[in-house]
Protein backbone atom coordinates (compact mmCIF):
# COMPACT_ATOMS: atom_id res chain seq x y z
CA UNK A 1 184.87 35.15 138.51
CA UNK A 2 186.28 38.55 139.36
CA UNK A 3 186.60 39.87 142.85
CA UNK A 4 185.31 43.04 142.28
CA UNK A 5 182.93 42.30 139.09
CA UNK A 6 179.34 43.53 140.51
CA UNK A 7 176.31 41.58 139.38
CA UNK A 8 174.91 43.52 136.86
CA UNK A 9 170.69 43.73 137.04
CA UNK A 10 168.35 43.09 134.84
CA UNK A 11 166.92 46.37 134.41
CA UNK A 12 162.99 46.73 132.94
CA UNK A 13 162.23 47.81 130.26
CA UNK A 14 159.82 50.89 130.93
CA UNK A 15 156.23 50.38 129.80
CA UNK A 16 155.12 52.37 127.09
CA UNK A 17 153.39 55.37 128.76
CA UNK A 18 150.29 54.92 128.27
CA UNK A 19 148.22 56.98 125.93
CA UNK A 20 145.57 59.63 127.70
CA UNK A 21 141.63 58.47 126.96
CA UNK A 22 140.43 59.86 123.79
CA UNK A 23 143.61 60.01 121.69
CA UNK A 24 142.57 57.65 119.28
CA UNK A 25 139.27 59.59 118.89
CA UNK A 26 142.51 62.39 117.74
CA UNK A 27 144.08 59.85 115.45
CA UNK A 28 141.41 58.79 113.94
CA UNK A 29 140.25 62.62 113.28
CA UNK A 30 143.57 63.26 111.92
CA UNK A 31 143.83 60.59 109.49
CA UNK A 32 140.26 61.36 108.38
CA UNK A 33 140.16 62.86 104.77
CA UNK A 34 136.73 63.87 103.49
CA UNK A 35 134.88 62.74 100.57
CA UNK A 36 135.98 63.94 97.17
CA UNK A 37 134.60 66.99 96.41
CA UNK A 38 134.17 68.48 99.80
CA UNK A 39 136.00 70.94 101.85
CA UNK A 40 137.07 70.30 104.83
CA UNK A 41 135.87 72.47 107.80
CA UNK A 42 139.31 74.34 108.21
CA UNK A 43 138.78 75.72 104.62
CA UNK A 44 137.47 79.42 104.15
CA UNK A 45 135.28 80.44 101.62
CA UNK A 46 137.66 82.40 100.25
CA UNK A 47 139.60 78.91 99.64
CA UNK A 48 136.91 77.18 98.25
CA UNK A 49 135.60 79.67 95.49
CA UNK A 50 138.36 80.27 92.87
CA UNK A 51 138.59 84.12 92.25
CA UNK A 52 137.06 85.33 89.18
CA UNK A 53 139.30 86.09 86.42
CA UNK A 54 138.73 89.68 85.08
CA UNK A 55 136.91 90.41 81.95
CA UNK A 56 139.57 90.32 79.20
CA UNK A 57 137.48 93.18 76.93
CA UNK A 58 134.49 95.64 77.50
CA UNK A 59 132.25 93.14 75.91
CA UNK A 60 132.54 90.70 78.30
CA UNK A 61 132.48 92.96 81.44
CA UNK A 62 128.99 94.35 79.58
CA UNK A 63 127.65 90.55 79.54
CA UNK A 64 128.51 89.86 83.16
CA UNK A 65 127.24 93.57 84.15
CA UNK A 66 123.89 92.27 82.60
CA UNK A 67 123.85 88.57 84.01
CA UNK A 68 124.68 89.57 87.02
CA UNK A 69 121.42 92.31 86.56
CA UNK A 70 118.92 89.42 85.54
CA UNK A 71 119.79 87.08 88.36
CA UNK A 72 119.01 89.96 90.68
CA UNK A 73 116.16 90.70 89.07
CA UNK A 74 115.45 86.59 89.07
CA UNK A 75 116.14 86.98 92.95
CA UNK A 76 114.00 89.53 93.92
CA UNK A 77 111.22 88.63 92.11
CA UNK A 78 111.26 84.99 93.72
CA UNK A 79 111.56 86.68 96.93
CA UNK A 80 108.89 89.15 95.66
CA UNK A 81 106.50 86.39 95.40
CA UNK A 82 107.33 84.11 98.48
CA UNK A 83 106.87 87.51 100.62
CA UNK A 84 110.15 88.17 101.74
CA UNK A 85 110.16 91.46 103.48
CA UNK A 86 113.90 92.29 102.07
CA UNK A 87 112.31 92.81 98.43
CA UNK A 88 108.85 93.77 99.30
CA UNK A 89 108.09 97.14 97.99
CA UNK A 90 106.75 99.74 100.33
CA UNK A 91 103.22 99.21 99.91
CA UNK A 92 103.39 95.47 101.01
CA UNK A 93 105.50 96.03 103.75
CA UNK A 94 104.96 94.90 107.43
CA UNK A 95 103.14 92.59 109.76
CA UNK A 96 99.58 94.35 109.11
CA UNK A 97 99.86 94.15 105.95
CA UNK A 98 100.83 91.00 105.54
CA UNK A 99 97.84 89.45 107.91
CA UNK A 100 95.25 91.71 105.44
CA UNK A 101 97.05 89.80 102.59
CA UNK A 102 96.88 86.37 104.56
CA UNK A 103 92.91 87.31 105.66
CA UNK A 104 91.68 87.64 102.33
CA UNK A 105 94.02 85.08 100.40
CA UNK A 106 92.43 82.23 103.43
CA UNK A 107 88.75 82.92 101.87
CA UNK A 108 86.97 83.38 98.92
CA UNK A 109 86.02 86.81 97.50
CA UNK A 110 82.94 87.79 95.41
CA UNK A 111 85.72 90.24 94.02
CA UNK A 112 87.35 87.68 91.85
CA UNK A 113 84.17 87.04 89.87
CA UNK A 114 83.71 91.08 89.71
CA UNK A 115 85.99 91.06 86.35
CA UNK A 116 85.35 88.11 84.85
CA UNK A 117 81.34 88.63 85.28
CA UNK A 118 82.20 92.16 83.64
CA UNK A 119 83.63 91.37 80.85
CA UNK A 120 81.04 88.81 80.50
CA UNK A 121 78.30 90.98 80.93
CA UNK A 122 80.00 93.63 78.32
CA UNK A 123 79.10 91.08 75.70
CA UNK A 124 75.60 89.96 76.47
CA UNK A 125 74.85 93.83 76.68
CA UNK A 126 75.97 93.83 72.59
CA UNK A 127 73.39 91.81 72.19
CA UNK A 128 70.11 93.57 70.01
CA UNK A 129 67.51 91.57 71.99
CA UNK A 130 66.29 94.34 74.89
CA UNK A 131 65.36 91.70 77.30
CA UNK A 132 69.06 90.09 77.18
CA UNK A 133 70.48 93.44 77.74
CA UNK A 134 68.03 94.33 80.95
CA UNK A 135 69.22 90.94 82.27
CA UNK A 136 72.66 91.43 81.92
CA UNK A 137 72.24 95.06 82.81
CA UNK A 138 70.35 93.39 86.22
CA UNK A 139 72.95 90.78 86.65
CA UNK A 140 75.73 93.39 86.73
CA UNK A 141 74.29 95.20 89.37
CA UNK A 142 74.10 92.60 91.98
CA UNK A 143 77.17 91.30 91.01
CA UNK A 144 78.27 95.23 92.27
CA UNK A 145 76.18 94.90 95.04
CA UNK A 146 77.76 91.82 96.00
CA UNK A 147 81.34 92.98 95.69
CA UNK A 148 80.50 96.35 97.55
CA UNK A 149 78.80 93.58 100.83
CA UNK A 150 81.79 91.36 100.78
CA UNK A 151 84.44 94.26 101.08
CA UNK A 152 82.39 95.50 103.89
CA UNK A 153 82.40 92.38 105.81
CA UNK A 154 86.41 91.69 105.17
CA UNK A 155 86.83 95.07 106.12
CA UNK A 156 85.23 94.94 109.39
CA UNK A 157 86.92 91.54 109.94
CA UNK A 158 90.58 93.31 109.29
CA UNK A 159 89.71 95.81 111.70
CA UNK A 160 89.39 93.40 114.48
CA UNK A 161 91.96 91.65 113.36
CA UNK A 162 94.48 94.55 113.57
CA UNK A 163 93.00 95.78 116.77
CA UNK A 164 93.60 92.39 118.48
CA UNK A 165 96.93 91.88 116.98
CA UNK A 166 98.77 95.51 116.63
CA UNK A 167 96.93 98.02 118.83
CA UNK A 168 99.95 100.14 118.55
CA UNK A 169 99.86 100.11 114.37
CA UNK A 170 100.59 103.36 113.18
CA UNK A 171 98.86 101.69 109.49
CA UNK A 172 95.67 104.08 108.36
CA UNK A 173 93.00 101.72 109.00
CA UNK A 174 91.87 102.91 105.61
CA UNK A 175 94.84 102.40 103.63
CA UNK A 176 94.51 98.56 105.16
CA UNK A 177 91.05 98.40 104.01
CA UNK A 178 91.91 99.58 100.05
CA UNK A 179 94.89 97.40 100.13
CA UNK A 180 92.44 94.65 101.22
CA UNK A 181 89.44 95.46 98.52
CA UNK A 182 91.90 95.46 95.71
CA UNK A 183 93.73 92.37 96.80
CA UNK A 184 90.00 90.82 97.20
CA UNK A 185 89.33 91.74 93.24
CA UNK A 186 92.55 90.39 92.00
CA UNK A 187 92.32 86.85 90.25
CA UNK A 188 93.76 84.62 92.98
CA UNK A 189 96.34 83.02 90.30
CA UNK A 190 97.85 86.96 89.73
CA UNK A 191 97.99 88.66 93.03
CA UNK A 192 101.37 89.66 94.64
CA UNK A 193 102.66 88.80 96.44
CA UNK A 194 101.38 84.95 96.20
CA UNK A 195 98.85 83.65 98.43
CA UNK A 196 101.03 82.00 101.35
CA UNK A 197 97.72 80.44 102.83
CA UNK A 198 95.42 78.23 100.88
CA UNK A 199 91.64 78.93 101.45
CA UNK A 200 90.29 77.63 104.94
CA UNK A 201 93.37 77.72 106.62
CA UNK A 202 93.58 79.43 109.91
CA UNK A 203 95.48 83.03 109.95
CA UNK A 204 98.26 83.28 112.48
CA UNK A 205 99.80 87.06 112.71
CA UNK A 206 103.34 87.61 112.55
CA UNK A 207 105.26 89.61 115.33
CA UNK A 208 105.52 93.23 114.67
């Protein structure tokens, strides 16, 4: 053996650093790929809608002009009749109007029978026997007098309804009570917007 050979060491190996706590929770993101069909949460929605091509003639800028028209119209008529305030028109518009429309839609109203008694009524009045037309003539009138009594008592319920609710309304209490009456004489089936509460259900006012 040499004299001046040194003894060479075994040096170790270093351990493999080890890896901070939650990188493979990062691997395992990485290598994730989503479904088919869906984009991934990086993606824009510029990315993910392919641009329109341009309409290659008048005639087919026209058609898109009017589909584009009838699913707006389609749109605000289903938001028309759900209630949405965004395509409400004026007269509809606002918390106190839409607990007058949520009052009367929760009950039933002599008013609904007012039209279909009339038209009724119109017939049996045709009639050449005088005692048919004195009873229809007599039926016609209460069914008035009933309509005139049951738009008296939802008015006075709307009024203490609005007073409890919005004391600050700047609403015409009378302009409440028309829009009220004429809702209250409109066949449930045809009023807009549609009934949102079924009949008996409690009303809950919205926040002004």
């Amino acid at each position: 053996m040499p004299l001046f050979s040194r003894k060479t060491t075994d040096v170790p190996a270093e351990a493999p650093a080890s890896e901070p706590e939650g990188s493979e929770i990062v691997r395992a993101s990485r290598s994730y790929t989503p479904a088919k069909g869906k984009a991934t949460p990086k993606r824009t929605e510029a990315q993910r809608r392919k641009a329109e091509p341009p309409p290659a003639n008048r005639r087919e800028a026209l058609k898109r002009a009017r589909e584009k028209s009838r699913a707006d119209r389609a749109e605000s008529m289903a938001g028309m009749k759900a209630g949405d305030e965004r395509y409400l028109l004026p007269r509809d518009k606002g918390p106190e109007r839409r607990l007058v429309r949520d009052y009367v839609d929760s009950r039933r109203t002599v008013g609904t029978w007012f039209f279909g008694g009339a038209f009724l009524i119109f017939f049996l009045i045709q009639v050449r026997d005088p005692r048919i037309a004195v009873a229809a003539n007599i039926v016609w009138l209460l069914l008035a007098l009933a309509v005139i009594v049951d738009s008296f008592f939802i008015c006075r319920k709307i009024k203490k309804l609005i007073k409890a609710n919005y004391p600050k309304t700047t609403q015409r209490m009378g302009s409440l009570y028309l829009y009220a009456v004429m809702r209250g004489i409109t066949f449930r089936r045809m009023r807009m917007p549609n009934p949102q509460v079924k009949i008996g259900d409690p009303v809950v006012p919205t926040k002004a």
